[in-house]
C-alpha atoms as a PDB file:
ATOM      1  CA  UNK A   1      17.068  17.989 -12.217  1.00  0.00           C
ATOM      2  CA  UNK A   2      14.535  20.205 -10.801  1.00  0.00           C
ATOM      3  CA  UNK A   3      12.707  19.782 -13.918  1.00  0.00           C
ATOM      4  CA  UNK A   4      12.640  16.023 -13.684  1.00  0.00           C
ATOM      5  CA  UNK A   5      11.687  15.821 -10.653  1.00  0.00           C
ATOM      6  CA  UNK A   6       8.175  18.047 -11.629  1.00  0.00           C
ATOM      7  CA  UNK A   7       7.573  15.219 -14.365  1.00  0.00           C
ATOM      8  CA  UNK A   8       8.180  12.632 -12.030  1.00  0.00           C
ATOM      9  CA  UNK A   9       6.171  14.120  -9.225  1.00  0.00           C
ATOM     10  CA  UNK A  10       3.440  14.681 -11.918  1.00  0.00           C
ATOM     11  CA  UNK A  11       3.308  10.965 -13.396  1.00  0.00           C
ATOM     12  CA  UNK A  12       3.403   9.961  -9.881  1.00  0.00           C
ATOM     13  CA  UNK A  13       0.259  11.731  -8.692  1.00  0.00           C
ATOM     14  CA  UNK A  14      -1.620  10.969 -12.354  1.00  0.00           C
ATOM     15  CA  UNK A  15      -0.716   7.007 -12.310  1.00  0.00           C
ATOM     16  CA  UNK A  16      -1.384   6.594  -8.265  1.00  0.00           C
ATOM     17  CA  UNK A  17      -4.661   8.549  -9.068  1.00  0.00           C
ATOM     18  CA  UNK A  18      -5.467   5.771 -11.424  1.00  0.00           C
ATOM     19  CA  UNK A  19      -4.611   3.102  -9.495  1.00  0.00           C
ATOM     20  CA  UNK A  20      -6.147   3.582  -5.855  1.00  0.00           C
ATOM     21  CA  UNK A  21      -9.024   4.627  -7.480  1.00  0.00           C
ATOM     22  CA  UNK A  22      -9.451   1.631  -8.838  1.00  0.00           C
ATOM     23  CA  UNK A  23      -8.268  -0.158  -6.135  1.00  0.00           C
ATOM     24  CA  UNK A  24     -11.089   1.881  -3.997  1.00  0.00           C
ATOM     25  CA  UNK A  25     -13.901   1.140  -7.007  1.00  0.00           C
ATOM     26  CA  UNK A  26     -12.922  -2.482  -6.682  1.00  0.00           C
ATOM     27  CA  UNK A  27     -13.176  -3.088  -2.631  1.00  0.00           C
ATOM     28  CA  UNK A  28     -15.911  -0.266  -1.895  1.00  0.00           C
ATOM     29  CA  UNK A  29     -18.429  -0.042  -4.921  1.00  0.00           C
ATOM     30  CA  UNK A  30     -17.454  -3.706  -7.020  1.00  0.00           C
ATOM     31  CA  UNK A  31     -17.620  -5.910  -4.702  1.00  0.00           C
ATOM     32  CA  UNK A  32     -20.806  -5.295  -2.587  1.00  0.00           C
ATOM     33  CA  UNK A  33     -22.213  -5.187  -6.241  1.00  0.00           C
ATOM     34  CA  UNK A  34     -20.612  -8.602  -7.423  1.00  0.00           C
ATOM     35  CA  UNK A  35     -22.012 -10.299  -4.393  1.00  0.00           C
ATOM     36  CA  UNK A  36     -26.002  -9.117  -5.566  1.00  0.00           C
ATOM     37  CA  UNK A  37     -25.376 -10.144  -8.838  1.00  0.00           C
ATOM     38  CA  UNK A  38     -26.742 -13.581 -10.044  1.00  0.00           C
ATOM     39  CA  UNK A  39     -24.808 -16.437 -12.358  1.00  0.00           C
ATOM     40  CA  UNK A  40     -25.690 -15.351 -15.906  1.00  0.00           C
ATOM     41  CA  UNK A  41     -25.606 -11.757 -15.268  1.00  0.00           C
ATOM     42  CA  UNK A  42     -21.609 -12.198 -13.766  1.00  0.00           C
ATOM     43  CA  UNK A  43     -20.973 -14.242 -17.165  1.00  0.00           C
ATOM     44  CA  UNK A  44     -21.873 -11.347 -18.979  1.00  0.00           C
ATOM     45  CA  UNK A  45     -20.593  -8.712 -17.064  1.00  0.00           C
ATOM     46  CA  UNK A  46     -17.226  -9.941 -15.490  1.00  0.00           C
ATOM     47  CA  UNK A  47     -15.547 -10.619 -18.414  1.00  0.00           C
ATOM     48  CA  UNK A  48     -16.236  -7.159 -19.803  1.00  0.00           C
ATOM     49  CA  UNK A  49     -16.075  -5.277 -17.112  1.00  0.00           C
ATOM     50  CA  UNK A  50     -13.139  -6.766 -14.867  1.00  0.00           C
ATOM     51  CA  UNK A  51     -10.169  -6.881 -17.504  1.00  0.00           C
ATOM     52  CA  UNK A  52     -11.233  -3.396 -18.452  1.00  0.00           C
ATOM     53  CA  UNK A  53     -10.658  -2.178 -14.836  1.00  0.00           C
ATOM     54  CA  UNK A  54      -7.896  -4.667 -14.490  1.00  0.00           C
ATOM     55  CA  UNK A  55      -5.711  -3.076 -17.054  1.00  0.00           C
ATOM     56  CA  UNK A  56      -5.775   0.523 -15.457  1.00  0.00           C
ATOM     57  CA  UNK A  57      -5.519  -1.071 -12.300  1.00  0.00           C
ATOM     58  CA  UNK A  58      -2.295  -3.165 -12.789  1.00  0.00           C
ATOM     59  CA  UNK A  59      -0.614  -0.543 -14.746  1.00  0.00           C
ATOM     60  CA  UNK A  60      -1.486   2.534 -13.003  1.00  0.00           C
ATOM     61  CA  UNK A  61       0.551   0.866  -9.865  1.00  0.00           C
ATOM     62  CA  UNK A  62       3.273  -0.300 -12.251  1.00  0.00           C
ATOM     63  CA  UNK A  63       3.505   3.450 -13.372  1.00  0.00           C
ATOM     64  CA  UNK A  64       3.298   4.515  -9.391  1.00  0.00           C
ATOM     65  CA  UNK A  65       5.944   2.243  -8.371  1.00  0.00           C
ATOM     66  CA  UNK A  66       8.174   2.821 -11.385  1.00  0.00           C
ATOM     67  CA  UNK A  67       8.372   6.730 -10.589  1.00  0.00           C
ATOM     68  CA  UNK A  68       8.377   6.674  -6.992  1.00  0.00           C
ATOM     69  CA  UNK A  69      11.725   4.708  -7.131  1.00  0.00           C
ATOM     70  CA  UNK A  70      12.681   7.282  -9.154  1.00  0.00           C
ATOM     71  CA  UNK A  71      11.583   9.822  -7.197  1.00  0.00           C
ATOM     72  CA  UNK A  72      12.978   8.328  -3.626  1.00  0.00           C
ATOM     73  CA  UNK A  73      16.354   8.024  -6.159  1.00  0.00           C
ATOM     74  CA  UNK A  74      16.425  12.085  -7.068  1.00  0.00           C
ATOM     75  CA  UNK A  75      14.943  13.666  -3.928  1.00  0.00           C
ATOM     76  CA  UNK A  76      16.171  11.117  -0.964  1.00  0.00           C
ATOM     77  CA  UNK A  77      19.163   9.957  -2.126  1.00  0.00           C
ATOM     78  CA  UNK A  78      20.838  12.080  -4.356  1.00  0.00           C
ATOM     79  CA  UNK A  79      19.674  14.682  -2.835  1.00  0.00           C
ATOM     80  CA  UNK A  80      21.036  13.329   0.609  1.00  0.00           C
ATOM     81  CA  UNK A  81      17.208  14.356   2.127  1.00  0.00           C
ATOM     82  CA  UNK A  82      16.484  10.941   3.895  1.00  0.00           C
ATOM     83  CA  UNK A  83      18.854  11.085   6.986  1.00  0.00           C
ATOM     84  CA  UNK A  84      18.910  12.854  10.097  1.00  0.00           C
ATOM     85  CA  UNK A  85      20.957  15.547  10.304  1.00  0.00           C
ATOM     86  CA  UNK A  86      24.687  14.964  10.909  1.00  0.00           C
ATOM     87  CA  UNK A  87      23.980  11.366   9.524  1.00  0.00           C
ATOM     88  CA  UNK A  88      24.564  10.194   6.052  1.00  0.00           C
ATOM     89  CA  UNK A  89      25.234   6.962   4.120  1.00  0.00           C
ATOM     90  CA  UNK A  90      26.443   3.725   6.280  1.00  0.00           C
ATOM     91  CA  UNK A  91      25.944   0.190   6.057  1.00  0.00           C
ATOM     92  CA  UNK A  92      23.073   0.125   8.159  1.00  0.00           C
ATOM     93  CA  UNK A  93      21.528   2.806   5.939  1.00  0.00           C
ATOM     94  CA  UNK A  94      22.109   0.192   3.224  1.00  0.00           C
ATOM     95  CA  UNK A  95      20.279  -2.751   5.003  1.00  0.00           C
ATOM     96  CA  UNK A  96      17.450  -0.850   5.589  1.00  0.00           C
ATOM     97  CA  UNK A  97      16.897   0.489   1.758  1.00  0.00           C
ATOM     98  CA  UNK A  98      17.345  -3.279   1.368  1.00  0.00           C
ATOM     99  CA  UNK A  99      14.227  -4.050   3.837  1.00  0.00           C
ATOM    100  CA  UNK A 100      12.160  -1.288   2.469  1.00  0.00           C
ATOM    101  CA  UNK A 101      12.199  -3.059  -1.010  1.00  0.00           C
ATOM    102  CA  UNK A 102      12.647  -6.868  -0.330  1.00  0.00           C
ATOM    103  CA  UNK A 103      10.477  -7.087   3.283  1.00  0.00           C
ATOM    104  CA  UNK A 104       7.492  -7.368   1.173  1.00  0.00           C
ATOM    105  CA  UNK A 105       8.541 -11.343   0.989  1.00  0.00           C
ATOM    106  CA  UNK A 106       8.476 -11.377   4.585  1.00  0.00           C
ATOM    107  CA  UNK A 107       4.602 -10.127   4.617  1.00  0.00           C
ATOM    108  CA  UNK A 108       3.850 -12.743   1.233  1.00  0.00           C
ATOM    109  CA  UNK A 109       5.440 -15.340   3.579  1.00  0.00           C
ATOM    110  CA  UNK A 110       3.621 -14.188   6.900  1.00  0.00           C
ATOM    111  CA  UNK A 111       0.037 -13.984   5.204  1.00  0.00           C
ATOM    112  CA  UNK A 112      -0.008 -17.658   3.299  1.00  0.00           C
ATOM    113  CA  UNK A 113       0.740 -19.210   7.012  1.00  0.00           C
ATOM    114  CA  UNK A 114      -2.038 -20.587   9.361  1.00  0.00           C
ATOM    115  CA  UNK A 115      -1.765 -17.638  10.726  1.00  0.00           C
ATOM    116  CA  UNK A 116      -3.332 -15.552   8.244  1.00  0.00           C
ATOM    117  CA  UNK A 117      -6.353 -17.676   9.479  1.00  0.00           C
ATOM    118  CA  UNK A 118      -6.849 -15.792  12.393  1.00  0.00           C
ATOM    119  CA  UNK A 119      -6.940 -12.358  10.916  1.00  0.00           C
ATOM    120  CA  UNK A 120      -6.800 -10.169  14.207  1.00  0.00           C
ATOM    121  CA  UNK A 121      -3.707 -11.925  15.495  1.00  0.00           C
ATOM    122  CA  UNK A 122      -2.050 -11.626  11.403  1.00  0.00           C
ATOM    123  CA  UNK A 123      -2.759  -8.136  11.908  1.00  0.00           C
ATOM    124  CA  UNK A 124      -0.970  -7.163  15.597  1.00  0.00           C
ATOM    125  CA  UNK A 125       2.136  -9.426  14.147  1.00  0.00           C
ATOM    126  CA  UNK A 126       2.279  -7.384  11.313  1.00  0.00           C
ATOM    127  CA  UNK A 127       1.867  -4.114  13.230  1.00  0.00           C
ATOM    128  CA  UNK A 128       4.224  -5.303  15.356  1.00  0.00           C
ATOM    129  CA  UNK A 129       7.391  -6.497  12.560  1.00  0.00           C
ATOM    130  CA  UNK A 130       5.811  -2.920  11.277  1.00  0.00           C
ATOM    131  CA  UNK A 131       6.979  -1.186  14.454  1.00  0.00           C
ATOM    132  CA  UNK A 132      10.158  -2.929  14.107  1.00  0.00           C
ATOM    133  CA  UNK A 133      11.173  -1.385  11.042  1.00  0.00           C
ATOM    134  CA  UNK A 134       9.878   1.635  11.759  1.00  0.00           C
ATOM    135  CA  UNK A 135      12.391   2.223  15.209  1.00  0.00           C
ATOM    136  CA  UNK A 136      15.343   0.578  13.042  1.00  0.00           C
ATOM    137  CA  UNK A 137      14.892   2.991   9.899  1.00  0.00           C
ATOM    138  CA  UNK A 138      15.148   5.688  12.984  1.00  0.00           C
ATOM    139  CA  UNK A 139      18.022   3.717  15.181  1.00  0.00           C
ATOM    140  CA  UNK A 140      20.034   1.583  12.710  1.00  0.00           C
ATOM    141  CA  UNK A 141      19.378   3.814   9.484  1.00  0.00           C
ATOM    142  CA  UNK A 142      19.570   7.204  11.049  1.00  0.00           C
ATOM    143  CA  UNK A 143      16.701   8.445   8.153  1.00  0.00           C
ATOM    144  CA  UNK A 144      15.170  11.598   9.389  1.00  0.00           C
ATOM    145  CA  UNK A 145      11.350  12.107   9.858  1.00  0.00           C
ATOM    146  CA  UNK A 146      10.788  12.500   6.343  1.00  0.00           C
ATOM    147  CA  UNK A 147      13.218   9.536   5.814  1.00  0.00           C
ATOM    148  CA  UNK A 148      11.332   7.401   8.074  1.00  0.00           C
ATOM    149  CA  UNK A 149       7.687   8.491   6.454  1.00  0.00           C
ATOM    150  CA  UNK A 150       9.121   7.893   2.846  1.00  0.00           C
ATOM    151  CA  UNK A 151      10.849   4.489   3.438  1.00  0.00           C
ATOM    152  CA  UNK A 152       7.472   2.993   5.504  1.00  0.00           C
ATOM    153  CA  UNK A 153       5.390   4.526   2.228  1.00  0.00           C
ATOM    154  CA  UNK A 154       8.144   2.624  -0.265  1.00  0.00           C
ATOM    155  CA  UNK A 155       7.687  -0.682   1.742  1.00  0.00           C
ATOM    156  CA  UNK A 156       4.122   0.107   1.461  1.00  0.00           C
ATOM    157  CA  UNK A 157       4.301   0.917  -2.203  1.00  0.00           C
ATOM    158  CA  UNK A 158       6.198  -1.971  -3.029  1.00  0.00           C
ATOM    159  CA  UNK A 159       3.976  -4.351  -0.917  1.00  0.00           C
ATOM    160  CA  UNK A 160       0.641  -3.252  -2.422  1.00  0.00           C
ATOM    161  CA  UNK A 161       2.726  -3.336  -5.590  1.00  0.00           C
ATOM    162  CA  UNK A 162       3.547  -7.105  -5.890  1.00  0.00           C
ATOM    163  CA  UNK A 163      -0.034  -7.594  -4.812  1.00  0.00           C
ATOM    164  CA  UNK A 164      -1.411  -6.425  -7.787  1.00  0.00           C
ATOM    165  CA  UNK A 165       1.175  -8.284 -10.485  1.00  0.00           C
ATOM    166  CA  UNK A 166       2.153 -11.627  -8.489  1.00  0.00           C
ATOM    167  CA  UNK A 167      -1.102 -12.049  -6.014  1.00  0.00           C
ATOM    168  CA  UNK A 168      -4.359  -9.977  -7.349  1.00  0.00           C
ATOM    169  CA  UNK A 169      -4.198  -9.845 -11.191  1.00  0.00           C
ATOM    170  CA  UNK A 170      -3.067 -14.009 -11.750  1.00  0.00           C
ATOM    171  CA  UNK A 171      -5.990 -14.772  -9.313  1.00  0.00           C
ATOM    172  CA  UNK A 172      -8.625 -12.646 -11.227  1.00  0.00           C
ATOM    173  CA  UNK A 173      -7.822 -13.983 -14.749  1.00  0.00           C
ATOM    174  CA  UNK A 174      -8.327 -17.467 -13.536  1.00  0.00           C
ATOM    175  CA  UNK A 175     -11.391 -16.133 -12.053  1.00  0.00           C
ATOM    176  CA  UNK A 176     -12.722 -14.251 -15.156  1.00  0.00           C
ATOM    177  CA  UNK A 177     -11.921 -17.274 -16.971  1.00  0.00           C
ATOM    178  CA  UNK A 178     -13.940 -19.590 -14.774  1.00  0.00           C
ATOM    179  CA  UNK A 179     -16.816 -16.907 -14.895  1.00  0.00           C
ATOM    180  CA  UNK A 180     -16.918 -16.616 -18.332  1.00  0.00           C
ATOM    181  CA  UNK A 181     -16.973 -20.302 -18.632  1.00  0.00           C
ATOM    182  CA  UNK A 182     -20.051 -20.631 -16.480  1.00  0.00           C
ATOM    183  CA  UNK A 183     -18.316 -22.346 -13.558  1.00  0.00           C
ATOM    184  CA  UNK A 184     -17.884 -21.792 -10.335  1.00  0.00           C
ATOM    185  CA  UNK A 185     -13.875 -20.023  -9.454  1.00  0.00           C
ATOM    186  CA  UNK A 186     -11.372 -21.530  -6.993  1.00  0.00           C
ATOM    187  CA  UNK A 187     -12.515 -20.471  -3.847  1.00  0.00           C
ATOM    188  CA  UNK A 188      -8.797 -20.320  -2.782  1.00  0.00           C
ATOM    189  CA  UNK A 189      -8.492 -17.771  -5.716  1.00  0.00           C
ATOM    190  CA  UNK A 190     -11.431 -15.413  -4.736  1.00  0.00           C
ATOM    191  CA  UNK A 191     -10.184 -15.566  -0.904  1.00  0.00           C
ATOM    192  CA  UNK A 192      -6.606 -14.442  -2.058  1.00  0.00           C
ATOM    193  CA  UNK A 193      -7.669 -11.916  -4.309  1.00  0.00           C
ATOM    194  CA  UNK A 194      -9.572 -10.179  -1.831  1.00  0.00           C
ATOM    195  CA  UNK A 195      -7.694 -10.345   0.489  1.00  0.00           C
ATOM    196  CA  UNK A 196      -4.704  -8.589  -0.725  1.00  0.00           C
ATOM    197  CA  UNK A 197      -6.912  -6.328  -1.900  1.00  0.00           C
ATOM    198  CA  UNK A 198      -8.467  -5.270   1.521  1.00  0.00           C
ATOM    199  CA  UNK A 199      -4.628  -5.085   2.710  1.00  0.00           C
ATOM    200  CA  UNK A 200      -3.786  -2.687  -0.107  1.00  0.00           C
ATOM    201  CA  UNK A 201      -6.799  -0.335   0.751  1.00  0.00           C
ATOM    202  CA  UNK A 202      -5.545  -0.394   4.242  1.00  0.00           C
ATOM    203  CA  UNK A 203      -1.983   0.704   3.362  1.00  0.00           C
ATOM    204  CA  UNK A 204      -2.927   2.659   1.259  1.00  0.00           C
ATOM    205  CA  UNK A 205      -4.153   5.861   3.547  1.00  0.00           C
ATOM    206  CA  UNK A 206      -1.130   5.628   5.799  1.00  0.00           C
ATOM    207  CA  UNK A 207       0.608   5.610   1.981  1.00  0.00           C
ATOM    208  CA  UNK A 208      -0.864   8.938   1.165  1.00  0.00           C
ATOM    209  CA  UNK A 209       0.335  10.596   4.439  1.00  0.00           C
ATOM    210  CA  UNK A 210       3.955   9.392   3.954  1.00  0.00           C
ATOM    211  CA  UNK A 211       3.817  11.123   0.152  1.00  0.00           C
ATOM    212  CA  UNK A 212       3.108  14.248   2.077  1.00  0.00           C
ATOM    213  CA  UNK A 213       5.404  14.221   4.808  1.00  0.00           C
ATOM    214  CA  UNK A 214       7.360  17.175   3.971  1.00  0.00           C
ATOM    215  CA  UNK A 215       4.550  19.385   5.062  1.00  0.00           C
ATOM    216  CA  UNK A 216       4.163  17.391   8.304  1.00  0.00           C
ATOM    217  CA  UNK A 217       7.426  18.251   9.666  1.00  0.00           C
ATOM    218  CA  UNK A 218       6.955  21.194  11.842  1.00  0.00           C
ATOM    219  CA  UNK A 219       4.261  19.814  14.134  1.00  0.00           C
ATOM    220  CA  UNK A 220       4.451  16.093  13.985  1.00  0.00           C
ATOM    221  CA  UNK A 221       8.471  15.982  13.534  1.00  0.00           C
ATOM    222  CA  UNK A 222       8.920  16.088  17.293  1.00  0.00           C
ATOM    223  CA  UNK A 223       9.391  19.265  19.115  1.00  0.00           C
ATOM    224  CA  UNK A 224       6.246  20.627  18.875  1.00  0.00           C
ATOM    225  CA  UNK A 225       2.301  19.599  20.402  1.00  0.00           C
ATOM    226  CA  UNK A 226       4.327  17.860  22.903  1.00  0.00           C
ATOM    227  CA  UNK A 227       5.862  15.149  20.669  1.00  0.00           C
ATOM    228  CA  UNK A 228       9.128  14.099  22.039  1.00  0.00           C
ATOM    229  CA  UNK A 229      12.039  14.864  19.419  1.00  0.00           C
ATOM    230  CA  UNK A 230      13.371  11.355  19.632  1.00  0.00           C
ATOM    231  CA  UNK A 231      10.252   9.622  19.698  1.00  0.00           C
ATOM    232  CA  UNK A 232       8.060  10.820  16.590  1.00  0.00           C
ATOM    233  CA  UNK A 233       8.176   7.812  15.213  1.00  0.00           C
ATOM    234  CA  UNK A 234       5.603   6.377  18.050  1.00  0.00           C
ATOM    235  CA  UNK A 235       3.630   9.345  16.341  1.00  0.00           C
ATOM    236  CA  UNK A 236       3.941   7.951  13.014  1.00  0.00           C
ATOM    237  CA  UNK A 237       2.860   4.464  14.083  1.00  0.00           C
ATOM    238  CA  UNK A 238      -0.350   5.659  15.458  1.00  0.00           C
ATOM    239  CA  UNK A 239      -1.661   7.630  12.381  1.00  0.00           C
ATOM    240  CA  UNK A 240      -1.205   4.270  10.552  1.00  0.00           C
ATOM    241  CA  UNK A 241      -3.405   2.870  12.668  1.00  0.00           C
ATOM    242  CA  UNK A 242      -5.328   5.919  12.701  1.00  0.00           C
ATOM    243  CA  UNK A 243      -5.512   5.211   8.823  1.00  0.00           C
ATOM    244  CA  UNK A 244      -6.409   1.992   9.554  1.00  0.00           C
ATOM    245  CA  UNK A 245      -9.310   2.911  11.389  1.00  0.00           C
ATOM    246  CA  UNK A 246     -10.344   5.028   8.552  1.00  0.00           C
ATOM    247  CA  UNK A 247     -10.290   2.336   6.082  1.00  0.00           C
ATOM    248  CA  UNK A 248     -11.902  -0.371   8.420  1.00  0.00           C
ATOM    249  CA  UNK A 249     -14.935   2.475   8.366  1.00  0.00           C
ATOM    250  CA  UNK A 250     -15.239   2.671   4.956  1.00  0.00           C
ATOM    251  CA  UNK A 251     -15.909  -0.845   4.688  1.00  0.00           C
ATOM    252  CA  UNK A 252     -18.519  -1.170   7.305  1.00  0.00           C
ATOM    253  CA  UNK A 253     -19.881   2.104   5.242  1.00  0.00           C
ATOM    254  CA  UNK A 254     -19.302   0.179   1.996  1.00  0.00           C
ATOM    255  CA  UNK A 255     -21.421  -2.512   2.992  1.00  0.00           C
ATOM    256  CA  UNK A 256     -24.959  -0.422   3.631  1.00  0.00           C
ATOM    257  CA  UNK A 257     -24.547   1.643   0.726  1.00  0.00           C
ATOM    258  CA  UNK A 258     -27.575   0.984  -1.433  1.00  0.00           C
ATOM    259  CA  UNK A 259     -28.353   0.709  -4.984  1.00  0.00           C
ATOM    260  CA  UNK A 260     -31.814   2.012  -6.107  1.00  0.00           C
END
């Protein structure tokens, strides 16, 4: 088991490698360059260039998902490491595993509202259904603090996931397609694309922190730099945003990066 888990961990880390680094390529270095280049150019370029990037894009987060599941299976499960202690498997245990893999249809619905018109206010009600989960994978699921990180990085896995198969990847070979053709995309397209894009950088760094969680315990766990023991979780909801902040950064750096 123990060796299993080394090959998972390790096709994990290779394929998420592959994949947010493209993800980061894409939002951060493609698309301030796609917006300078002119209409033949893109014809030439897209097309060669985007299904390339594409491929290792959408299957280096197939590959991440894939062995993460396996991974929460082995380590969290199986190896009874996701609840607090003196808590173990109940039915509200089971209706939050449920929310951590199916709540991504809640976000899909939330973000093709009106609402996703007014980005700042999309944002807080996300945060906010965010924080819900959060306090009932602590309250209702009685998952421990690496529970809690590991479940908030698998509904972030599985959202930025289903980005890139049902949302991202249809959108850009209709674009590619358009490009290639010499006409102008779907505006609709473009918007969606990038969008879910941008909201896969930002979940993205939180992501990362959740993966590591194991050597956060001792001083963000509670108990210690005067976190609260029952209210960590708080913690863990502002180095999200924290990540956030980082992310939002990057793209006002992104943007005044120059070319030669």
């Amino acid at each position: 088991m123990e060796a299993l888990e080394a090959l998972f961990r390790w096709m994990h880390v290779v394929a998420g490698i592959t994949w947010i680094g493209h993800l980061y390529f894409f939002n951060w270095v493609n698309g301030p360059l796609q917006a300078k280049l002119d209409g033949p150019t893109k014809k030439v370029v897209v097309p060669e260039l985007m299904p390339r990037a594409l491929y290792w894009f959408r299957w280096g987060a197939a590959y991440t998902w894939f062995t993460g599941v396996l991974l929460l299976g082995m380590v969290y499960y199986m190896g009874e490491q996701a609840f607090a202690q003196g808590f173990g498997w109940s039915a509200g245990a089971g209706i939050m595993i449920l929310v951590t893999f199916f709540g991504v249809f809640i976000y899909d619905a939330l973000w093709k509202t009106s609402l996703a018109n007014n980005l700042r206010a999309a944002t807080i009600v996300s945060f906010l259904l965010l924080s819900v989960v959060v306090a009932l994978f602590v309250y209702l699921a009685h998952f421990g603090y690496r529970g809690v990180l590991i479940h908030t990085g698998a509904l972030f896995g599985t959202t930025m996931a289903f980005n890139v198969w049902f949302r991202i990847w249809p959108s850009q070979q209709k674009i590619i397609r358009a490009v290639k053709d010499g006409v102008a995309p779907d505006a609709a397209l473009v918007k969606l694309a990038g969008l879910r894009s941008r909201h896969n950088t930002y979940m993205s760094v939180p992501l990362v922190w959740s993966m590591i969680g194991q050597h956060t315990v001792v001083p963000f766990a509670g108990g210690a730099m005067g976190i609260p023991t029952d209210f960590y979780w708080v913690v863990w909801l502002i180095i999200i945003i924290i990540g956030w902040h980082i992310v939002f950064q990057c793209y006002k750096k992104a943007g005044k990066v120059q070319g030669f």
